[in-house]
C-alpha atoms as a PDB file:
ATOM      1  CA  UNK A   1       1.605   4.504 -27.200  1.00  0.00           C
ATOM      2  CA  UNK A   2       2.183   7.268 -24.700  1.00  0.00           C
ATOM      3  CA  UNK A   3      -1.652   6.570 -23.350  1.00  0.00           C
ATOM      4  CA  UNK A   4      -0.665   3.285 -22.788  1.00  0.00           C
ATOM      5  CA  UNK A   5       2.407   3.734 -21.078  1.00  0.00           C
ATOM      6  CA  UNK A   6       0.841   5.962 -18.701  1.00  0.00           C
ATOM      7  CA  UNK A   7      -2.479   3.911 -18.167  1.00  0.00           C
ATOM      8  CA  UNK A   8       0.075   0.798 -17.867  1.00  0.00           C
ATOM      9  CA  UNK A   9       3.741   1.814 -16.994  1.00  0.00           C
ATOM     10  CA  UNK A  10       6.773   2.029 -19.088  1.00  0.00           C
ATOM     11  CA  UNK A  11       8.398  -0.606 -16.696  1.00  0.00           C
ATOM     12  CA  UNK A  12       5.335  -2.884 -17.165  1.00  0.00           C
ATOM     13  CA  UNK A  13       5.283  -3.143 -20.920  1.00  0.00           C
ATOM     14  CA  UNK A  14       8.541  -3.534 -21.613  1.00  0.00           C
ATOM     15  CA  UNK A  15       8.321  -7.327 -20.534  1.00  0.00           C
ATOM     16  CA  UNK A  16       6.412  -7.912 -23.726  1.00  0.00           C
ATOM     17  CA  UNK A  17       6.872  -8.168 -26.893  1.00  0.00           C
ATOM     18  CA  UNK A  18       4.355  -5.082 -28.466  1.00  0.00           C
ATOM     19  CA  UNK A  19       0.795  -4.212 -26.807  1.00  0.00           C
ATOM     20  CA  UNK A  20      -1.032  -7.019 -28.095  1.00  0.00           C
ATOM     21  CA  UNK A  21       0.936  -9.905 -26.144  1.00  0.00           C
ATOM     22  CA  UNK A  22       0.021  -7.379 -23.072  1.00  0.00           C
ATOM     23  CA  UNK A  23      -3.259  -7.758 -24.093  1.00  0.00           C
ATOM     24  CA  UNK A  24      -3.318 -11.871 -24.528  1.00  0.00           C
ATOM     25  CA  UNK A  25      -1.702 -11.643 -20.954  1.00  0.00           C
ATOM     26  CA  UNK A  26      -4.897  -9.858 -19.582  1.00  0.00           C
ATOM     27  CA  UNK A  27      -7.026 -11.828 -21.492  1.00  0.00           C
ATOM     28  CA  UNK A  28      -5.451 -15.198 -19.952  1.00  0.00           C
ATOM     29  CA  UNK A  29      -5.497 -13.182 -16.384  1.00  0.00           C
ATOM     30  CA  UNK A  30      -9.225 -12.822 -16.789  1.00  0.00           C
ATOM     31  CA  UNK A  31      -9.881 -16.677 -17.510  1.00  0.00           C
ATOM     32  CA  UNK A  32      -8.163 -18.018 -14.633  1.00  0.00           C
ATOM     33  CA  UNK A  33      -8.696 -15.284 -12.142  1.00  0.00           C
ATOM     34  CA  UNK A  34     -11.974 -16.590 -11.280  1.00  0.00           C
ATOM     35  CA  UNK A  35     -10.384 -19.788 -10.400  1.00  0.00           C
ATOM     36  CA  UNK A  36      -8.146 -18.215  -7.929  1.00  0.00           C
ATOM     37  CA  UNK A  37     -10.588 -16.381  -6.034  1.00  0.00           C
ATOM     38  CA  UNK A  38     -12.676 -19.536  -5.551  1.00  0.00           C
ATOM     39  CA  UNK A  39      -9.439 -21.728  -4.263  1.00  0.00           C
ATOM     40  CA  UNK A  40      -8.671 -18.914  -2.098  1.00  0.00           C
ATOM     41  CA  UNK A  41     -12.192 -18.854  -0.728  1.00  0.00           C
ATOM     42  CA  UNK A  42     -12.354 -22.286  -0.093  1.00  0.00           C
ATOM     43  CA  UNK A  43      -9.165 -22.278   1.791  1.00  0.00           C
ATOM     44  CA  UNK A  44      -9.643 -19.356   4.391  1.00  0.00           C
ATOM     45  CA  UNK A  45     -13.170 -21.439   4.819  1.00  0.00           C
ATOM     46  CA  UNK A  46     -11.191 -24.467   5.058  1.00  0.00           C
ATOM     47  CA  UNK A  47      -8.624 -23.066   8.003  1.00  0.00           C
ATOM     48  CA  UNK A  48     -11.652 -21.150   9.404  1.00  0.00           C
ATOM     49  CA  UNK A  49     -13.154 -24.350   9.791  1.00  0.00           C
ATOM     50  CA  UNK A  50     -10.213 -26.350  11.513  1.00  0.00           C
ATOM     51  CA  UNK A  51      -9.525 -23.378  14.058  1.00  0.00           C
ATOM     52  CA  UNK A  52     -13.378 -23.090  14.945  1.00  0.00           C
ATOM     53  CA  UNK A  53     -13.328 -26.685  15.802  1.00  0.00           C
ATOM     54  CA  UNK A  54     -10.414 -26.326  18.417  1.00  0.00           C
ATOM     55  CA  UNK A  55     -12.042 -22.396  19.658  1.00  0.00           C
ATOM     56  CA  UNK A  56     -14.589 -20.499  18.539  1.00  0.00           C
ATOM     57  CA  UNK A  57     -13.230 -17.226  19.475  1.00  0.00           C
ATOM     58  CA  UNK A  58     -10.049 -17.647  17.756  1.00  0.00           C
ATOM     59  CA  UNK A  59      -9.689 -14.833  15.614  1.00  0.00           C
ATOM     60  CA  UNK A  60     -10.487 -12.660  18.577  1.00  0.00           C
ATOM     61  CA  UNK A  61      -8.910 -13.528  21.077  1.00  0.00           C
ATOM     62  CA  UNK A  62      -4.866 -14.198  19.538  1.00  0.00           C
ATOM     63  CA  UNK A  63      -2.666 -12.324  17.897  1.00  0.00           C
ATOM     64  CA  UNK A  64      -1.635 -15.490  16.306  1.00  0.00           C
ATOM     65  CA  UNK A  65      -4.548 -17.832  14.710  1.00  0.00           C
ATOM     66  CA  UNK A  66      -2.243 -20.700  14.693  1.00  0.00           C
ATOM     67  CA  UNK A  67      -1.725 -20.935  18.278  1.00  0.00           C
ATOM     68  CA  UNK A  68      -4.487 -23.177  18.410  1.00  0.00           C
ATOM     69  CA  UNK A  69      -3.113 -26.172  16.242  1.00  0.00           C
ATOM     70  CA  UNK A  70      -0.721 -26.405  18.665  1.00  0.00           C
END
């Protein structure tokens, strides 16, 4: 167990039960991960989208993207 503390943490393990719920947690991690990643793509597209339609330059040009909803 000392490999796995040190590849893991002390502090992170001892939310679980024993090693193999750690390992069910990863495994559930892995199936909805990819999931994630595409909602989160589709929503900078999304605001991308909506800020390009009020300025094209908006990401350059403020220090604030959502000045331009205003």
């Amino acid at each position: 167990m000392l490999g796995l503390e040190f590849i893991f943490s002390k502090q992170r393990l001892e939310h679980y039960k024993d090693i193999n719920e750690h390992f069910e947690n990863l495994k559930l991690i892995s199936k909805i991960m990819p999931k994630i990643a595409i909602l989160e793509i589709y929503l900078r597209n999304a605001l991308d989208y909506e800020l390009n339609s009020n300025c094209k330059e908006w990401i350059k040009i403020s220090d604030n993207p959502f000045y331009w909803l205003k």
